[in-house]
N, C-alpha and C. Protein backbone atom coordinates (compact mmCIF):
# COMPACT_ATOMS: atom_id res chain seq x y z
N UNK A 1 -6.35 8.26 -25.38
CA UNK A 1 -5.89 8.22 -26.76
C UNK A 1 -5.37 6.82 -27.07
N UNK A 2 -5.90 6.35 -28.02
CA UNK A 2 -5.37 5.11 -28.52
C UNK A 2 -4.31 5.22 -29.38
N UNK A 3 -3.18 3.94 -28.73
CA UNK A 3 -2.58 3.81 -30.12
C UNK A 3 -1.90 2.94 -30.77
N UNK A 4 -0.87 3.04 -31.26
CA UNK A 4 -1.25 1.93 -32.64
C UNK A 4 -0.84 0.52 -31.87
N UNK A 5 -0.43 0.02 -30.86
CA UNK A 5 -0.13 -0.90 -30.31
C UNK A 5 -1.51 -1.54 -29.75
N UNK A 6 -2.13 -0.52 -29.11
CA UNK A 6 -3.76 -0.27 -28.80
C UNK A 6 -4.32 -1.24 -30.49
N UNK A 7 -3.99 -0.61 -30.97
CA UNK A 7 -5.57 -0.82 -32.06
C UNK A 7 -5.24 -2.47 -32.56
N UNK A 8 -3.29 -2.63 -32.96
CA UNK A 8 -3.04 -4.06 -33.25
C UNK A 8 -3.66 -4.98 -31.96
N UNK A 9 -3.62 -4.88 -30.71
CA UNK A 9 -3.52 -5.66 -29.77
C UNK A 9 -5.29 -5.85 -29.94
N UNK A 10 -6.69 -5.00 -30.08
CA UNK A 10 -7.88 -5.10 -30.70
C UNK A 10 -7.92 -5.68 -31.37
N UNK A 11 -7.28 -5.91 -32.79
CA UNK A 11 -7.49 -6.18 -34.37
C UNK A 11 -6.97 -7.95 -33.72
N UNK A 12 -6.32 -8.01 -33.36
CA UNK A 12 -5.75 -9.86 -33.22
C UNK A 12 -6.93 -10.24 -31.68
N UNK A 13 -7.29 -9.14 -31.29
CA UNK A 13 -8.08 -10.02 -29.81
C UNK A 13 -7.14 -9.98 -29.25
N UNK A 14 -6.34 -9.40 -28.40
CA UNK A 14 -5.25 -10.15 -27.19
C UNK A 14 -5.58 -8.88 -26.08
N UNK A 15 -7.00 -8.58 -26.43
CA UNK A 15 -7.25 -7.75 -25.14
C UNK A 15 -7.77 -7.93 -24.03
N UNK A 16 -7.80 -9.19 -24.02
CA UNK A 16 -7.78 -9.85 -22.36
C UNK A 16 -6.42 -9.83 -21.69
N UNK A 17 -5.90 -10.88 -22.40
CA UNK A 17 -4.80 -11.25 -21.94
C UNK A 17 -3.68 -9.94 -22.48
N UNK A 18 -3.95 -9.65 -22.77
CA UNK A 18 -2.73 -8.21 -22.30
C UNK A 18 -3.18 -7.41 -21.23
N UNK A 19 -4.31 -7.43 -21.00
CA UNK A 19 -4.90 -6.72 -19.77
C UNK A 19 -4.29 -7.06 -18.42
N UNK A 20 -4.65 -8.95 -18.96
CA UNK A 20 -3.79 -9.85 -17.89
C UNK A 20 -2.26 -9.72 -17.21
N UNK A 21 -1.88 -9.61 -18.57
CA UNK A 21 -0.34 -9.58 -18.12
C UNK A 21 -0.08 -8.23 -17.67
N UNK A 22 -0.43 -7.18 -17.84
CA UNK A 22 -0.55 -6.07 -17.88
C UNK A 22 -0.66 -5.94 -16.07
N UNK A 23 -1.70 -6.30 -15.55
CA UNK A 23 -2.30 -6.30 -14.16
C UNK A 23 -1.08 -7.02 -13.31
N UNK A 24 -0.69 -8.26 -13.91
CA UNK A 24 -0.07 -9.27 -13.42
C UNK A 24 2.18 -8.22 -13.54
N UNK A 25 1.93 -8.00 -14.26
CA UNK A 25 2.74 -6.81 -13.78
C UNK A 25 3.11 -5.74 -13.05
N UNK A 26 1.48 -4.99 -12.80
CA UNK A 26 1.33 -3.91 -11.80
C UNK A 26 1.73 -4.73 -10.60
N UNK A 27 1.03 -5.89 -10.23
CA UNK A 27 0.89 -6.32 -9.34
C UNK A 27 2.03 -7.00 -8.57
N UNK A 28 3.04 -7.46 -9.34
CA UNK A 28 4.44 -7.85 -8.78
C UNK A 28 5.91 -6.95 -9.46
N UNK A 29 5.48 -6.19 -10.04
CA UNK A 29 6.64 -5.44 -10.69
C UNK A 29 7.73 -5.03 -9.64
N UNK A 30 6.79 -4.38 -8.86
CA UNK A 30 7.64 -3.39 -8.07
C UNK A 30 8.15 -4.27 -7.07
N UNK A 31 7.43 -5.38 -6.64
CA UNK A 31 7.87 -5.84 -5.75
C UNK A 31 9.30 -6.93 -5.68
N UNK A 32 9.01 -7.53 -7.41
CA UNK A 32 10.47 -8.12 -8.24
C UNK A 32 11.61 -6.99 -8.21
N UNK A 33 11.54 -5.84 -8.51
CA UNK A 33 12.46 -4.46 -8.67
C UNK A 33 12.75 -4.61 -7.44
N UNK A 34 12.38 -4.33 -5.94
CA UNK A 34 13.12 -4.23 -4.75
C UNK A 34 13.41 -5.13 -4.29
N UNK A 35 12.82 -6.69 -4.53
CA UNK A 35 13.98 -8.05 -4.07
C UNK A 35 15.37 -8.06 -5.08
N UNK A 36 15.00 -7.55 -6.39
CA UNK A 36 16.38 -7.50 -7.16
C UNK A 36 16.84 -6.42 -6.66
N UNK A 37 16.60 -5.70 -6.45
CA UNK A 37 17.62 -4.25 -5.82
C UNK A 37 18.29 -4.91 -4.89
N UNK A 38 17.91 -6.17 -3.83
CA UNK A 38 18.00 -6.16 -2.33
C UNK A 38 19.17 -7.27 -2.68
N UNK A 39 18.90 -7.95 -3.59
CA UNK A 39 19.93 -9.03 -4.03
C UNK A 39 21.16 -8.42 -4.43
N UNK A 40 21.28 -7.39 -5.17
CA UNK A 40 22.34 -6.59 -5.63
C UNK A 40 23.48 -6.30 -5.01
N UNK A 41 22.51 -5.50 -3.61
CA UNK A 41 23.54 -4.49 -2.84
C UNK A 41 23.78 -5.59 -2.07
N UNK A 42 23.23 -6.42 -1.65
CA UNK A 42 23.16 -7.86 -0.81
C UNK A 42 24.49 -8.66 -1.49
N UNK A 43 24.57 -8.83 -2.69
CA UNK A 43 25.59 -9.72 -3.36
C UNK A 43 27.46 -8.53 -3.43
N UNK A 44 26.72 -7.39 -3.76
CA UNK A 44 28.11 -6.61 -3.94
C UNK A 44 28.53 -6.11 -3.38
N UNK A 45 27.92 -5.71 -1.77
CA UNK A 45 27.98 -5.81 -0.67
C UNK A 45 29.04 -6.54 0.06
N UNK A 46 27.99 -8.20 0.03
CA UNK A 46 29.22 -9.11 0.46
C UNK A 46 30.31 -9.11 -0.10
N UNK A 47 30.34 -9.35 -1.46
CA UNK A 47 31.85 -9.60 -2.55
C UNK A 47 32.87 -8.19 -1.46
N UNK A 48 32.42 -7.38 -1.43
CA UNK A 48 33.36 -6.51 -0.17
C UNK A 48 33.29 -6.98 0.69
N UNK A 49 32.98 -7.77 1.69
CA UNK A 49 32.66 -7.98 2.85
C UNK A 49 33.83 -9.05 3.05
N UNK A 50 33.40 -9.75 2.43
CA UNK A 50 34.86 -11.24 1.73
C UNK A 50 36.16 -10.83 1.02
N UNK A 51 36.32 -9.48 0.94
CA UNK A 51 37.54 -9.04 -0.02
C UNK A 51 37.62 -10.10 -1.70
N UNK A 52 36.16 -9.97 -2.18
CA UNK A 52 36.71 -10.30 -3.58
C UNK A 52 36.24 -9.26 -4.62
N UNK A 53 35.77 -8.20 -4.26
CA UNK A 53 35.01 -7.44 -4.96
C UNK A 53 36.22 -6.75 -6.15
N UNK A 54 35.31 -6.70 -7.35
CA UNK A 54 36.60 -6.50 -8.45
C UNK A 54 36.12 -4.87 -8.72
N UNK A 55 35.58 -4.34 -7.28
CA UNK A 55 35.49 -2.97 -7.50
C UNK A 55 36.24 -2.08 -6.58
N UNK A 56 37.31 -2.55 -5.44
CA UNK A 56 37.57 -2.90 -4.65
C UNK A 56 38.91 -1.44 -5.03
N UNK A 57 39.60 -1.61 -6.02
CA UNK A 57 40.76 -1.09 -5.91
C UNK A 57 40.13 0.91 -6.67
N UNK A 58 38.96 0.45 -7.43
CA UNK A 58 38.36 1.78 -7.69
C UNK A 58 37.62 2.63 -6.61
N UNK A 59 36.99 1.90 -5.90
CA UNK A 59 36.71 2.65 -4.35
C UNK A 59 37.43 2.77 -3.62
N UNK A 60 38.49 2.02 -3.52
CA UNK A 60 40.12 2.83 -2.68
C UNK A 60 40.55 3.79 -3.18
N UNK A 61 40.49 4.01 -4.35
CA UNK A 61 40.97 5.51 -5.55
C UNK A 61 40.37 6.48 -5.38
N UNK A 62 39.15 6.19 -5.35
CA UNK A 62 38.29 7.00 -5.53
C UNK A 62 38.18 7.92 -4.19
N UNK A 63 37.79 7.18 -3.27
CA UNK A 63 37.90 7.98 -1.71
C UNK A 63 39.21 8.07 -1.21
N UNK A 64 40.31 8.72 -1.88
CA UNK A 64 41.44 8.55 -1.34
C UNK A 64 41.40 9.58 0.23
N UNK A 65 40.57 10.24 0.09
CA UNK A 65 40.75 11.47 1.19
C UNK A 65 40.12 10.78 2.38
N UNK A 66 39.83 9.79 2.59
CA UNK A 66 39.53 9.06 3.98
C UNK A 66 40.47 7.52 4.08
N UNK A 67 40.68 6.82 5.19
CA UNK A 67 41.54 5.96 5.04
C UNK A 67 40.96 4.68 4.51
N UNK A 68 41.48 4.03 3.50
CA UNK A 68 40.81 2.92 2.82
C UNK A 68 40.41 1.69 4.19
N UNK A 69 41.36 1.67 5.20
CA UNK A 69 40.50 0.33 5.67
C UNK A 69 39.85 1.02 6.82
N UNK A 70 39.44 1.82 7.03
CA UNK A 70 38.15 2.52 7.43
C UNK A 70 36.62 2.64 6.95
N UNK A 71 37.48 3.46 5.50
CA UNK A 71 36.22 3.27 5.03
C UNK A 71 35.65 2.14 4.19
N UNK A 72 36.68 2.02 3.49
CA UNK A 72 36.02 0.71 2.47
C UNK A 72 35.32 -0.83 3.48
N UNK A 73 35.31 -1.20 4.59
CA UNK A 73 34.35 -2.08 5.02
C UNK A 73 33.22 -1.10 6.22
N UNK A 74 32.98 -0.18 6.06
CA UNK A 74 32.32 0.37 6.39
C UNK A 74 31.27 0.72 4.85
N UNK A 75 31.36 0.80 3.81
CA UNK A 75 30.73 0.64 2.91
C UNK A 75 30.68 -1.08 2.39
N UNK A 76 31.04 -1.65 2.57
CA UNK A 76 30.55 -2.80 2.38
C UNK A 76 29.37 -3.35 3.25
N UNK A 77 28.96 -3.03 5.09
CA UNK A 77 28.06 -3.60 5.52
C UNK A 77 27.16 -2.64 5.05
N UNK A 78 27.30 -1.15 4.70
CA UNK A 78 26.27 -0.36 4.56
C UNK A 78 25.33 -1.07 3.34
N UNK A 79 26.45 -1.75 2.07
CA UNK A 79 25.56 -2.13 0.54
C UNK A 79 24.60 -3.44 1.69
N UNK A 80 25.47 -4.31 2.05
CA UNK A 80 24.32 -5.37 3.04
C UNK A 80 23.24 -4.71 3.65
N UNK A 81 23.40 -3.44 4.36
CA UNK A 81 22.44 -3.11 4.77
C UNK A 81 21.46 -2.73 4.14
N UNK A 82 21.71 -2.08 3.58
CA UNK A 82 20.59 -1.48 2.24
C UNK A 82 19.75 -2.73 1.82
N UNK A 83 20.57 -3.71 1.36
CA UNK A 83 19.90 -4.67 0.74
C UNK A 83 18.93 -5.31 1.73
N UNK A 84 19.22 -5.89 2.59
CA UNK A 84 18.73 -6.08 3.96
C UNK A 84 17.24 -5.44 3.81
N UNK A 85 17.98 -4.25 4.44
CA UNK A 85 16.30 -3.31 4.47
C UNK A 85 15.35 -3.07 3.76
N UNK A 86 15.87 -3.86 2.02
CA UNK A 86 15.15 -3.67 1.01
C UNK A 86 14.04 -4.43 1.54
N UNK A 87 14.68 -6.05 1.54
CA UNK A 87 14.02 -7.18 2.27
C UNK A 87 12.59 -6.89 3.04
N UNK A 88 13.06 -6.35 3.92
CA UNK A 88 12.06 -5.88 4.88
C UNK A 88 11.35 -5.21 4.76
N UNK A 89 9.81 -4.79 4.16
CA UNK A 89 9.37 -4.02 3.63
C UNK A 89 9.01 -2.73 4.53
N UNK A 90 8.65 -2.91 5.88
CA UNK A 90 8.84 -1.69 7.11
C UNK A 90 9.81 -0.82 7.05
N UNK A 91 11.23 -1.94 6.63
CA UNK A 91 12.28 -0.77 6.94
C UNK A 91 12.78 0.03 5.76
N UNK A 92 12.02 -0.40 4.30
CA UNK A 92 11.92 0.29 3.21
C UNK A 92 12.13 1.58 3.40
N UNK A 93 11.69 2.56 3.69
CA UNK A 93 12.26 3.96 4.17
C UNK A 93 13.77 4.17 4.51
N UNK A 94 14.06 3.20 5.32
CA UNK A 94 15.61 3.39 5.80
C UNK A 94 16.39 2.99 4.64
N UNK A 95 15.77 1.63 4.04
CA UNK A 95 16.57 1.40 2.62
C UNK A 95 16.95 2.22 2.02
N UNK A 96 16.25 3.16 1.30
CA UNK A 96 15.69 4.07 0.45
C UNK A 96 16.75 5.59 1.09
N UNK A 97 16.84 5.34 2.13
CA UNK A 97 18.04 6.85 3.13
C UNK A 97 19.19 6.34 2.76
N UNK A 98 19.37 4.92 2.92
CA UNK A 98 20.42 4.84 3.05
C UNK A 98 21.32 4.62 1.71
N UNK A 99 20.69 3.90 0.85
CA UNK A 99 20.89 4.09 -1.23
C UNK A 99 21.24 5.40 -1.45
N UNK A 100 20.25 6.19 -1.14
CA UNK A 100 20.13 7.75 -1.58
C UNK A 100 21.62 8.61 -0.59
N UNK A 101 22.04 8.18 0.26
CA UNK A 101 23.23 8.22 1.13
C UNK A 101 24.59 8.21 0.00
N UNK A 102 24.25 6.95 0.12
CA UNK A 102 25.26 6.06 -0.59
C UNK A 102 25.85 6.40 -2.51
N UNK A 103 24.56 6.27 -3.23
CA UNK A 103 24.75 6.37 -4.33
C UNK A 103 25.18 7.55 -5.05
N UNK A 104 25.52 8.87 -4.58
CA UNK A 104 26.54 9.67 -4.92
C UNK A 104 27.97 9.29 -4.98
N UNK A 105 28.11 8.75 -4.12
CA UNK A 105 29.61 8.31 -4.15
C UNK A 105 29.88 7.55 -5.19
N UNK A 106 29.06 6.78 -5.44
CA UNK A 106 29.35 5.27 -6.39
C UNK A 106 29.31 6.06 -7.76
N UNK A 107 29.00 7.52 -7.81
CA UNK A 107 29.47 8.68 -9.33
C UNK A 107 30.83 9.15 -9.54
N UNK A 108 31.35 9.80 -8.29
CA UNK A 108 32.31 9.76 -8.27
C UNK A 108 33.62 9.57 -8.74
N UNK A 109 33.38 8.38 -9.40
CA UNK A 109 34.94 8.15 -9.77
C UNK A 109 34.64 8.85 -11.32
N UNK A 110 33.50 9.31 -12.04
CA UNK A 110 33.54 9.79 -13.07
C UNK A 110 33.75 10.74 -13.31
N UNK A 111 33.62 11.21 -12.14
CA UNK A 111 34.43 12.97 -11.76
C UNK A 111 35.89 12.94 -11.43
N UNK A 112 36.17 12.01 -10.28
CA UNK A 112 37.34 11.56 -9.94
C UNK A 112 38.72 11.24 -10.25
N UNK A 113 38.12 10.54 -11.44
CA UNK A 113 38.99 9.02 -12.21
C UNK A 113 38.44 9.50 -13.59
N UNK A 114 38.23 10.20 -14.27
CA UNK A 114 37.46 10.00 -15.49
C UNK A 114 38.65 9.26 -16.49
N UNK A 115 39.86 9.12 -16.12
CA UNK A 115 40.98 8.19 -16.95
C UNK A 115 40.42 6.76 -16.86
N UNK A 116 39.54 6.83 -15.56
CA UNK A 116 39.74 4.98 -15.54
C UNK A 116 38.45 4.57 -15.85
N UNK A 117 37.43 5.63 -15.82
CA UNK A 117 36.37 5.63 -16.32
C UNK A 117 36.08 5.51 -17.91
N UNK A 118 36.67 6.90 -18.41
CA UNK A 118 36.52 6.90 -20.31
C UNK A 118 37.62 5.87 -20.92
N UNK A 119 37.41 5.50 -22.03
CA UNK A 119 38.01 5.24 -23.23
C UNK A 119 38.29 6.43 -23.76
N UNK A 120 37.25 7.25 -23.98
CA UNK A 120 37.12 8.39 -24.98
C UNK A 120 35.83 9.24 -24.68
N UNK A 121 36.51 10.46 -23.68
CA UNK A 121 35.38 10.75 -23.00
C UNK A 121 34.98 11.88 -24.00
N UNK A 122 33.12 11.72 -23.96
CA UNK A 122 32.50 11.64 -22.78
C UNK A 122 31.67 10.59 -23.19
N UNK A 123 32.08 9.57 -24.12
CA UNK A 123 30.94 8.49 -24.23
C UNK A 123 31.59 7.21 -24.47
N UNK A 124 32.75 7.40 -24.76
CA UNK A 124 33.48 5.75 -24.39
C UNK A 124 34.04 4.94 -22.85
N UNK A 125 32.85 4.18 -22.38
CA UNK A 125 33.12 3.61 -20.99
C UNK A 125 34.07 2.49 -21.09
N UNK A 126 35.08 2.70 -19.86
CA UNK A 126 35.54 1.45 -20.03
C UNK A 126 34.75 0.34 -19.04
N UNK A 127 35.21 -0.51 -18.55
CA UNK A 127 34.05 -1.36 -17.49
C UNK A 127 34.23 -1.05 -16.72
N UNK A 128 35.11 -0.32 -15.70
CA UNK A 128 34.48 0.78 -15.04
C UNK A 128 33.58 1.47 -14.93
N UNK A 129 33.79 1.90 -16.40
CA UNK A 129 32.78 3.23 -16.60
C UNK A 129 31.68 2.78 -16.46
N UNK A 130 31.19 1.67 -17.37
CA UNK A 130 29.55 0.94 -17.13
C UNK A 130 29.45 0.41 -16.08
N UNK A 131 30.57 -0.29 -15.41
CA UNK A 131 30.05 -0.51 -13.43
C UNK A 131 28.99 0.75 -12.97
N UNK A 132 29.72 1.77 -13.01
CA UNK A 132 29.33 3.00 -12.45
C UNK A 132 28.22 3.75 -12.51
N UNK A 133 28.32 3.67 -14.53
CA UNK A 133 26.91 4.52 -14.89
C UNK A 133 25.53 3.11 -14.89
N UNK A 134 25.68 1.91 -14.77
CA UNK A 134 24.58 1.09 -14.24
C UNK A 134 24.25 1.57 -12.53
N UNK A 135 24.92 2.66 -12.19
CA UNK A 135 24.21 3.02 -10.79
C UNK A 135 23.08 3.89 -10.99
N UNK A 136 23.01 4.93 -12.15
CA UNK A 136 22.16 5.53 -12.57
C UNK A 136 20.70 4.51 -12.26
N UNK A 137 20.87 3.05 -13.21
CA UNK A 137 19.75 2.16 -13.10
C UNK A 137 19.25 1.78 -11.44
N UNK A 138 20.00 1.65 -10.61
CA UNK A 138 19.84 1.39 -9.22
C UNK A 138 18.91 2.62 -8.84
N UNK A 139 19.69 4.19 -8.46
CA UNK A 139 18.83 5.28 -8.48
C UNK A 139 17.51 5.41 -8.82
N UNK A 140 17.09 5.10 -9.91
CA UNK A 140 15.94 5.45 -10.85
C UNK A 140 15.05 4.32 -9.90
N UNK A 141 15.53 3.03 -9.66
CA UNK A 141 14.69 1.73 -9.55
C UNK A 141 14.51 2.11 -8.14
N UNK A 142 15.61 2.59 -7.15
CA UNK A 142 15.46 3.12 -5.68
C UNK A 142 13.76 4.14 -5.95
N UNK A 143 13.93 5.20 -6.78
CA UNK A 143 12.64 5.99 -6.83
C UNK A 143 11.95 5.36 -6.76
N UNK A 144 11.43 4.05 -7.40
CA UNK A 144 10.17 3.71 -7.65
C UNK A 144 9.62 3.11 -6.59
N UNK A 145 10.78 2.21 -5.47
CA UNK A 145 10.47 1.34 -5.08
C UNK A 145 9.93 2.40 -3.83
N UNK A 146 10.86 3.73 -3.74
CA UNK A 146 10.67 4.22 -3.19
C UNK A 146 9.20 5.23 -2.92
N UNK A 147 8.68 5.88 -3.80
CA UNK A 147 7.66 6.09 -4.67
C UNK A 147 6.51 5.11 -3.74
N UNK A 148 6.77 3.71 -3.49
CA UNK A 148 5.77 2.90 -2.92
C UNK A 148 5.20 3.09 -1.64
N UNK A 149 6.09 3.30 -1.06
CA UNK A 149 6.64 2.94 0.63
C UNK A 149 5.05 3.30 1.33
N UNK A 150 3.89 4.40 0.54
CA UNK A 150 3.21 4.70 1.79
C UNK A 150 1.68 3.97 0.70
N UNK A 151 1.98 2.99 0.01
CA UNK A 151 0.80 2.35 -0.70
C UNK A 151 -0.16 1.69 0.74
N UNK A 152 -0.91 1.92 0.14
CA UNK A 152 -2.03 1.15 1.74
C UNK A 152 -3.03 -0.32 1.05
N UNK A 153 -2.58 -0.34 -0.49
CA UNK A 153 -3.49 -1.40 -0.41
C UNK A 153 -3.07 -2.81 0.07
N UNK A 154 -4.26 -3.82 0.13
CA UNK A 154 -3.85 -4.98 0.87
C UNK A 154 -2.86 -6.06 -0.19
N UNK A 155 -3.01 -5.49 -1.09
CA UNK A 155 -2.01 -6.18 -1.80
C UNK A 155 -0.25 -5.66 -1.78
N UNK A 156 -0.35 -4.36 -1.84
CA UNK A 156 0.90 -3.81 -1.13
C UNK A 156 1.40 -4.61 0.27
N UNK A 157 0.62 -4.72 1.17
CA UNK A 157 0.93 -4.95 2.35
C UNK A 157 1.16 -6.52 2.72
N UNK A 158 0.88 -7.48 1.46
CA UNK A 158 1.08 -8.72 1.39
C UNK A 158 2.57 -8.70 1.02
N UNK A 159 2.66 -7.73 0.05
CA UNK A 159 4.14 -8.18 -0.49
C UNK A 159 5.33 -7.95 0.30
């Protein structure tokens, strides 16, 4: 079914080159999505790892029922790890266990904390709140990358 984006992109000619970019998308999308995933947990990760993370005092709140310096750098090498394994495209699977591990918790405080979360719940975030619900975006992007893991073509296997 064509449509109307279809018929403008005909009517001007740009149906090569949207084809182009189009391909040129398939072809590195996914693979931009899991180096940025890998940079993420890789960057916010460390910021815990170094004690500067300005998320630092909401994941001590949040998991109060285990001891904060137990757990909280025990989730900091895990975000490195993840990211790590993003890296590595073999160990993609383990990435992908270990996100899917992980990223319940990082909801949490909206169940938890919903004071430190809402403005005005259930749709005023404070920056908390959007720290948190941008994990939703991580999740979704984990599927896809995840979604990949058993591609066999040789272009998969380059990236």
């Amino acid at each position: 079914m064509q449509t109307f984006m279809d018929s403008v992109i005909r009517a001007l000619g740009l149906e090569e080159i949207d084809r182009h970019i189009a391909g040129w998308m398939d072809r590195y999308g996914r693979w931009l999505l899991r180096i940025s995933i890998a940079i993420v947990f890789i960057w916010f990760g460390g910021l815990k790892v170094i004690g500067i993370s300005p998320a630092e005092e909401l994941v001590k709140s949040t998991v109060y029922f285990i001891p904060a310096d137990f757990f909280y750098p025990i989730l900091a090498w895990w975000e490195v790890l993840i990211g790590i394994t993003l890296l590595i495209r073999p160990l993609n699977r383990i990435a992908i266990l270990l996100l899917f591990l992980q990223m319940p918790g990082t909801l949490l405080p909206l169940v938890i904390l919903p004071e430190v979360c809402f403005t005005s719940f259930p749709i005023g975030l404070t920056m908390e709140g959007q720290y948190i619900i941008k994990n939703m975006v991580l999740i979704s992007a984990g599927l896809v990358v995840g979604g990949s893991v058993r591609e066999r073509s040789s272009e998969a296997k380059r990236l």
